[in-house]
Protein backbone atom coordinates (compact mmCIF):
# COMPACT_ATOMS: atom_id res chain seq x y z
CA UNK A 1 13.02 -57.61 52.38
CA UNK A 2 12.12 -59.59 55.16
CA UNK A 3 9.41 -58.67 58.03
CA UNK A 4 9.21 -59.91 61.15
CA UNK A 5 6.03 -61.03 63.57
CA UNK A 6 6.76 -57.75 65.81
CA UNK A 7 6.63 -55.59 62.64
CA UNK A 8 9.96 -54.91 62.55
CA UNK A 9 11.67 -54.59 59.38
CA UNK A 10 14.96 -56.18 58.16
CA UNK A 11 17.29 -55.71 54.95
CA UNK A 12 18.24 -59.19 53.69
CA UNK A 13 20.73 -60.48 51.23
CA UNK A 14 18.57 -59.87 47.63
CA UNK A 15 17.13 -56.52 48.86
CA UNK A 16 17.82 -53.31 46.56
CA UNK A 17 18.87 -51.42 50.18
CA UNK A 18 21.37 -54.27 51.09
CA UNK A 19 24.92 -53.56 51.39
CA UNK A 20 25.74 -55.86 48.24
CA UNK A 21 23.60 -53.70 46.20
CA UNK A 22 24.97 -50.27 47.80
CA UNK A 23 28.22 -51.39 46.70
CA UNK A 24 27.45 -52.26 43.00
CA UNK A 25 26.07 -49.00 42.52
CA UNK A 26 29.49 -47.19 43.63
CA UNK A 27 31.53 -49.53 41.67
CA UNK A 28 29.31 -48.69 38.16
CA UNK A 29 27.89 -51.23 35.84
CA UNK A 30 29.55 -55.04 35.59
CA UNK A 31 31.37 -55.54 32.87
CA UNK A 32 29.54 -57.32 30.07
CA UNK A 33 26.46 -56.22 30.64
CA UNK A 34 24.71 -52.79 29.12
CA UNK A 35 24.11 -49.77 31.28
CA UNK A 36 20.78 -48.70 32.34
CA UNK A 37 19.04 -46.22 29.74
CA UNK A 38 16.70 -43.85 31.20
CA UNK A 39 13.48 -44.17 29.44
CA UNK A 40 13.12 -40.14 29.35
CA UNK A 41 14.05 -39.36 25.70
CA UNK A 42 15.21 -36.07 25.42
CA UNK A 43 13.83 -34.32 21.96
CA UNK A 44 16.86 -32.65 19.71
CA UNK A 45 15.52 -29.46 18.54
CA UNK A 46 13.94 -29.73 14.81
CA UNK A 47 16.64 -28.18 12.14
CA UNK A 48 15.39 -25.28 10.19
CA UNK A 49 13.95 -26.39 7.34
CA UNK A 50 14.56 -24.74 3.51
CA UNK A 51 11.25 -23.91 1.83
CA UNK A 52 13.01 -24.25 -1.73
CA UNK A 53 9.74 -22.60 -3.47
CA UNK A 54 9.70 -19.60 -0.65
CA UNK A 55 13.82 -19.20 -0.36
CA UNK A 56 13.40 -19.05 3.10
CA UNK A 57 14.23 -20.72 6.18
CA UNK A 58 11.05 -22.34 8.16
CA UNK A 59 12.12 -23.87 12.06
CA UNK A 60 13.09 -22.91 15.53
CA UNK A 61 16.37 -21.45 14.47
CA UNK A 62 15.04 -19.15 11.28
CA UNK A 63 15.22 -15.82 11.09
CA UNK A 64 12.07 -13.82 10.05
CA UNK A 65 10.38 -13.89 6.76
CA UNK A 66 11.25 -11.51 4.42
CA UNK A 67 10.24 -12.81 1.10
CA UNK A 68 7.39 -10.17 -0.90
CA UNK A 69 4.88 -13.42 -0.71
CA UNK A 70 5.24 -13.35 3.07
CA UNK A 71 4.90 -9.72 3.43
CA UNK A 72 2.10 -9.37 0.72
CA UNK A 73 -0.02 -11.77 3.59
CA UNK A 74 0.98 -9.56 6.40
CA UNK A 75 -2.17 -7.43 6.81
CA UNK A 76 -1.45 -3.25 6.55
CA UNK A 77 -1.57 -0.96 9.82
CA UNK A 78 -5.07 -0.06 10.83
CA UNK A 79 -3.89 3.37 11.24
CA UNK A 80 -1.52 5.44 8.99
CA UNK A 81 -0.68 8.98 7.61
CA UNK A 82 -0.21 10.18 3.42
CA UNK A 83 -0.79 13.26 1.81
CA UNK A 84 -3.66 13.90 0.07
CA UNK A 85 -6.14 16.06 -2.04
CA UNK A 86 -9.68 16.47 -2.13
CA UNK A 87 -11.24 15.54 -5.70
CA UNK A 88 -14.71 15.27 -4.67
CA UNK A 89 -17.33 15.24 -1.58
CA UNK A 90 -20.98 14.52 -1.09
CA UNK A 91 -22.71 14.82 2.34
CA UNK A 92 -23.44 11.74 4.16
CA UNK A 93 -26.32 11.98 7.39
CA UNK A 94 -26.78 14.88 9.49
CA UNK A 95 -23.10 15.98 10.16
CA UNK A 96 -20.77 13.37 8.08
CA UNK A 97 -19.50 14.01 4.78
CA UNK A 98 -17.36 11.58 2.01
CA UNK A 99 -14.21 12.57 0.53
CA UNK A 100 -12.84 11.37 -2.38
CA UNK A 101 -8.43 11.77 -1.93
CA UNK A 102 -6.05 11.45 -4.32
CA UNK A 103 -2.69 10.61 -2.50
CA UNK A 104 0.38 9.87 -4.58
CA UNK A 105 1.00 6.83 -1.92
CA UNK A 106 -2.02 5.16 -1.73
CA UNK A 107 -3.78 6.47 -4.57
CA UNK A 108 -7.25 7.26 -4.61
CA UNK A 109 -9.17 5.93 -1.90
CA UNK A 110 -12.89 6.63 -0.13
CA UNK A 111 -12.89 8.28 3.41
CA UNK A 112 -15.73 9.57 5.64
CA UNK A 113 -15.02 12.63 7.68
CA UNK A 114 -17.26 12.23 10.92
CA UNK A 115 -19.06 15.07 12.02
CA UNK A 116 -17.00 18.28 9.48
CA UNK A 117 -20.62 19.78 9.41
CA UNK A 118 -20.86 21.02 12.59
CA UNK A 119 -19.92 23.98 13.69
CA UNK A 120 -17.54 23.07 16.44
CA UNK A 121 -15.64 20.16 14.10
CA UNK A 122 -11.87 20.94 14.46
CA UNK A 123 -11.06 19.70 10.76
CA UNK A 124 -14.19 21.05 8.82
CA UNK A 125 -12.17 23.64 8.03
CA UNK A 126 -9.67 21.96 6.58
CA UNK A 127 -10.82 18.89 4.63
CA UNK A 128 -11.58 20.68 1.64
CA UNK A 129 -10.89 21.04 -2.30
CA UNK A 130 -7.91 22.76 -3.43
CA UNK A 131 -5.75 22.14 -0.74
CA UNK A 132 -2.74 19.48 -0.24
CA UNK A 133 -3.54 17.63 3.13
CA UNK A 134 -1.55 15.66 5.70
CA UNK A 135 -3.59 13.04 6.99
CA UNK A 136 -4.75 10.75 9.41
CA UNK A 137 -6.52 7.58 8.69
CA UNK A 138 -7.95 4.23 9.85
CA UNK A 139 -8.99 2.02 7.94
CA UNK A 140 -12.74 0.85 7.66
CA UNK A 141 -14.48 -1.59 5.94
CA UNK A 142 -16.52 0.44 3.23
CA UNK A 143 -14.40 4.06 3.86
CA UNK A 144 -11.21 4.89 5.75
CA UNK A 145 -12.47 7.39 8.64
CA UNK A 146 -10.47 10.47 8.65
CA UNK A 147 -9.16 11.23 12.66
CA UNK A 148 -6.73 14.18 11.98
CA UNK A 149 -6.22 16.50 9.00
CA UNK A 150 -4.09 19.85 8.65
CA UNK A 151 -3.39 21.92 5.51
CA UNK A 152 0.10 21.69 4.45
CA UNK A 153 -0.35 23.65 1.20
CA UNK A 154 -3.45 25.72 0.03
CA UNK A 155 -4.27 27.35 -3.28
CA UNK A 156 -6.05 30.09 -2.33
CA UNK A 157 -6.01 31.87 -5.75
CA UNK A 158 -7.83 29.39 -7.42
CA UNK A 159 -11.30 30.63 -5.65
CA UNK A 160 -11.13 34.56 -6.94
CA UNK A 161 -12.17 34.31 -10.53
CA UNK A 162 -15.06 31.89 -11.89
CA UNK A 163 -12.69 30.56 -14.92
CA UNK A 164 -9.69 29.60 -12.38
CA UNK A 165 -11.97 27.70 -10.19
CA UNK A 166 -14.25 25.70 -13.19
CA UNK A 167 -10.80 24.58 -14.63
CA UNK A 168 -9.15 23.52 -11.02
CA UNK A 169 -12.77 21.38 -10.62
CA UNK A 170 -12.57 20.04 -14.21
CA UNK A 171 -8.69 18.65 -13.85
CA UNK A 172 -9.77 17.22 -10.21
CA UNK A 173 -12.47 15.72 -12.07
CA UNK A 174 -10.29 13.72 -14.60
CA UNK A 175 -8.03 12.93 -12.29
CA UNK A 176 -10.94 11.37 -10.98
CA UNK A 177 -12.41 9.52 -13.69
CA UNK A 178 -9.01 8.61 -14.89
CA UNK A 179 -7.52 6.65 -11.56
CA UNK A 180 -9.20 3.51 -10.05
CA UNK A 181 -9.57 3.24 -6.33
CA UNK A 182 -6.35 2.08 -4.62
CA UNK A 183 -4.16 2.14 -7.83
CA UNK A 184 -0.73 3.86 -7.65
CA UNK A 185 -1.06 7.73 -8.50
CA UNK A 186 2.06 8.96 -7.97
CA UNK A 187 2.69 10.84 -11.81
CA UNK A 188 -1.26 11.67 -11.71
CA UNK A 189 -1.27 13.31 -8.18
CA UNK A 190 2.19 15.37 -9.14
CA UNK A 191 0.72 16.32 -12.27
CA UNK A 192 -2.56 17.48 -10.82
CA UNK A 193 -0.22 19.92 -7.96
CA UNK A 194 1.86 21.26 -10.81
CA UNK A 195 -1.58 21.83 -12.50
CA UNK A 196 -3.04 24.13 -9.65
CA UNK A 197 0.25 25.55 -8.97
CA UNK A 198 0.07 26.70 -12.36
CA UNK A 199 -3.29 28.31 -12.21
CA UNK A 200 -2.84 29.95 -8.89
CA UNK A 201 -0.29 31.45 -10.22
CA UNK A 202 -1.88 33.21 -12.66
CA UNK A 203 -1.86 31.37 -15.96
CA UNK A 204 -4.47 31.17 -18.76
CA UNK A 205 -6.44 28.53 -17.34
CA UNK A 206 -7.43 27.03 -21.03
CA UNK A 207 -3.95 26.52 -22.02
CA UNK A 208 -3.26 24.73 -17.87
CA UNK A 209 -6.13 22.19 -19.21
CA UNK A 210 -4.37 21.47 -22.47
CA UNK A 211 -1.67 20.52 -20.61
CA UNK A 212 -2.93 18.60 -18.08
CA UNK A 213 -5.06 16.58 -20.34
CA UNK A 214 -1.59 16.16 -22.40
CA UNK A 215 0.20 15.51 -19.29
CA UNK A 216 -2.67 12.87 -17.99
CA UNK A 217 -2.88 10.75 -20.99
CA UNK A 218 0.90 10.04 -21.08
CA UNK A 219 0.90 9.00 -17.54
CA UNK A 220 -2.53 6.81 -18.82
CA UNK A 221 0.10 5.52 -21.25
CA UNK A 222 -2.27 7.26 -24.36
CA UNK A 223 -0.49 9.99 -25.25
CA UNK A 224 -1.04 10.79 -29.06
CA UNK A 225 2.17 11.53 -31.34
CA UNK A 226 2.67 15.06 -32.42
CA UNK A 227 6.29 15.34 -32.77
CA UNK A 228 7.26 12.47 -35.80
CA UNK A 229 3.98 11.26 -38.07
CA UNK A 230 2.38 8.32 -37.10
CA UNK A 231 2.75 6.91 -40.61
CA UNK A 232 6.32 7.30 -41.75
CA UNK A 233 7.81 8.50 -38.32
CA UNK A 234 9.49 11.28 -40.04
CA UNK A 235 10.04 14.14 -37.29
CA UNK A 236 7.53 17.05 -38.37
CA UNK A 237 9.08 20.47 -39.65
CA UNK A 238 7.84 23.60 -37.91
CA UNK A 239 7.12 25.18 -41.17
CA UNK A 240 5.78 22.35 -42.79
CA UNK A 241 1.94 21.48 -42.87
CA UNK A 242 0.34 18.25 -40.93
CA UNK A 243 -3.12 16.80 -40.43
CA UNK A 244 -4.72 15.51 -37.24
CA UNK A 245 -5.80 12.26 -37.21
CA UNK A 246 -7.84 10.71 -34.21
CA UNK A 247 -8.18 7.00 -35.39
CA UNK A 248 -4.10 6.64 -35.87
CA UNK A 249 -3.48 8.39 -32.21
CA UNK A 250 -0.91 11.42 -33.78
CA UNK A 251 -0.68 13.57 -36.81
CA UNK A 252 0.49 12.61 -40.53
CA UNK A 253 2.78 14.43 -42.74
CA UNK A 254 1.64 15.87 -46.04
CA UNK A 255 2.88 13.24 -47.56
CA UNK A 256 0.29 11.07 -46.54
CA UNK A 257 -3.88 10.97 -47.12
CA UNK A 258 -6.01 11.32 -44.37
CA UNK A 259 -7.58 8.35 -43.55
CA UNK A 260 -11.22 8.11 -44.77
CA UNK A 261 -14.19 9.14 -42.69
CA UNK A 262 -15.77 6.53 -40.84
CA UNK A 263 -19.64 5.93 -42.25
C-alpha cells in the first residue's frame, strides 16, 4: 500500500486489495501449495463412555442412570404418603405430641404431630391407636412431621371391654419392641391388622395373643417347632404324648429325654 504526500491512498502491485490478489482468491489455492487452515478447531462431541463396574453409559449421548447404586444415592422425596398405625404416643410441649407408626412400606418410623392437642387441630381426632391411617408426611431431621391424616379403617370394638383393649395395647406393643426403626414391616404390620380384626370381631382375646405371638416370631424368623420333634424330626401323632422344650426351640417325642435342667 502506497500513500501519497496529499494523503491520498493507492493500491499497489503487492497489496492484499490489488487486483492480482482479488483474482487468486476466485481462482482457489495454487497448486502445490497447502490450503489455508483456520486456526478455530472445532471440538467433536466426547463419545459416551462405558463405566464397566456401573454397566452404564456415562457422556453427552447417555441415557439416564438406572443402575440400584445410582438410585440408592438419589436422595427420597421430602414429602410422601403410606399407611400407617399408631403403636405408641407420648406428649411433646404444650400442644405437640409423638407417634410411633408402623407402616408396612416404610416400617416403623418416629413422627411429631404439631399442635393434635388443641382443641381446634383438624387431625387430633384422628391420629390415634387402633386405627389404620392414610398419611401425610415430610420428612425431618429427628421425626417426620405429620401434615395430613384421615382414618381409612377404625376398630372401634376394641375400646368396649377392658380385656379387648389390654390385649390390642400388648400386640401393638410387641410389634413395637420387635421391629427396628425404618426396617421393612410388611408381614409384621399385616399380622398386627389381622390381629385387631380378630379381636374386634369378637374373639377370645387370650387365644388372638397366642397367635400373634406365634404369628410374630415366624415373621422374626424364631418360630419354635411343634409339628415334627426337634430331635428325630418325626411328625408328632395327635394322640401321642410330647414334651416342651425351650433350650431346643420345639417339642420332643417320647422317645426322647428331656434335656437336663440348667443349674
Amino acid at each position: 500500500m502506497n500513500v501519497s504526500i496529499e494523503g491520498k491512498v493507492s493500491i499497489g502491485r503487492g497489496s492484499p486489495w490489488g487486483p492480482t490478489a482479488a483474482r487468486r482468491r476466485s481462482e482457489g489455492p495454487v497448486r502445490g501449495t497447502r490450503p489455508h487452515r483456520s486456526s478455530t478447531v472445532l471440538s467433536r462431541p466426547r463419545p459416551a463412555r462405558i463405566d464397566r463396574g456401573r454397566g452404564h453409559a456415562d457422556g453427552p449421548g447417555a441415557g439416564p442412570r438406572s443402575c440400584p447404586g445410582y438410585a440408592s444415592g438419589v436422595p427420597p422425596p421430602r414429602i410422601y404418603r403410606t399407611t400407617g398405625i399408631v403403636l405408641a404416643r407420648f406428649d411433646l410441649g404444650e400442644a405437640d405430641r409423638v407417634l410411633t407408626i408402623l407402616s408396612p412400606t416404610e416400617g416403623k418410623l418416629r413422627a411429631i404431630a404439631k399442635g393434635v392437642r388443641r382443641p381446634g387441630s383438624r387431625i387430633g381426632g384422628s391420629v390415634e391407636p387402633f386405627a389404620e391411617l392414610d398419611l401425610v408426611l415430610s420428612r425431618g431431621r429427628t421425626f417426620d412431621v405429620v401434615s395430613q391424616a384421615s382414618v381409612a379403617h377404625a376398630w372401634l370394638d376394641l375400646r368396649d371391654r377392658l380385656d379387648r383393649a389390654a390385649t390390642a395395647w400388648y400386640v401393638a406393643e410387641l410389634a413395637d419392641r420387635a421391629v427396628e426403626d425404618r426396617e421393612e414391616a410388611g408381614s409384621v404390620y399385616g399380622a398386627l391388622r389381622r390381629a385387631f380384626q380378630l379381636i374386634d370381631d369378637g374373639m377370645e382375646p387370650g387365644r388372638v395373643a397366642r397367635w400373634y405371638e406365634t404369628v410374630l416370631a415366624d415373621a422374626l424368623g424364631m418360630r419354635p417347632e411343634v409339628e415334627r420333634c426337634v430331635e428325630c424330626d418325626r411328625p408328632l401323632d395327635e394322640d401321642g404324648s410330647f414334651r416342651w422344650s425351650p433350650a431346643l426351640g420345639g417339642v420332643l417325642c417320647e422317645r426322647h429325654p428331656a434335656p437336663p435342667a440348667p443349674c
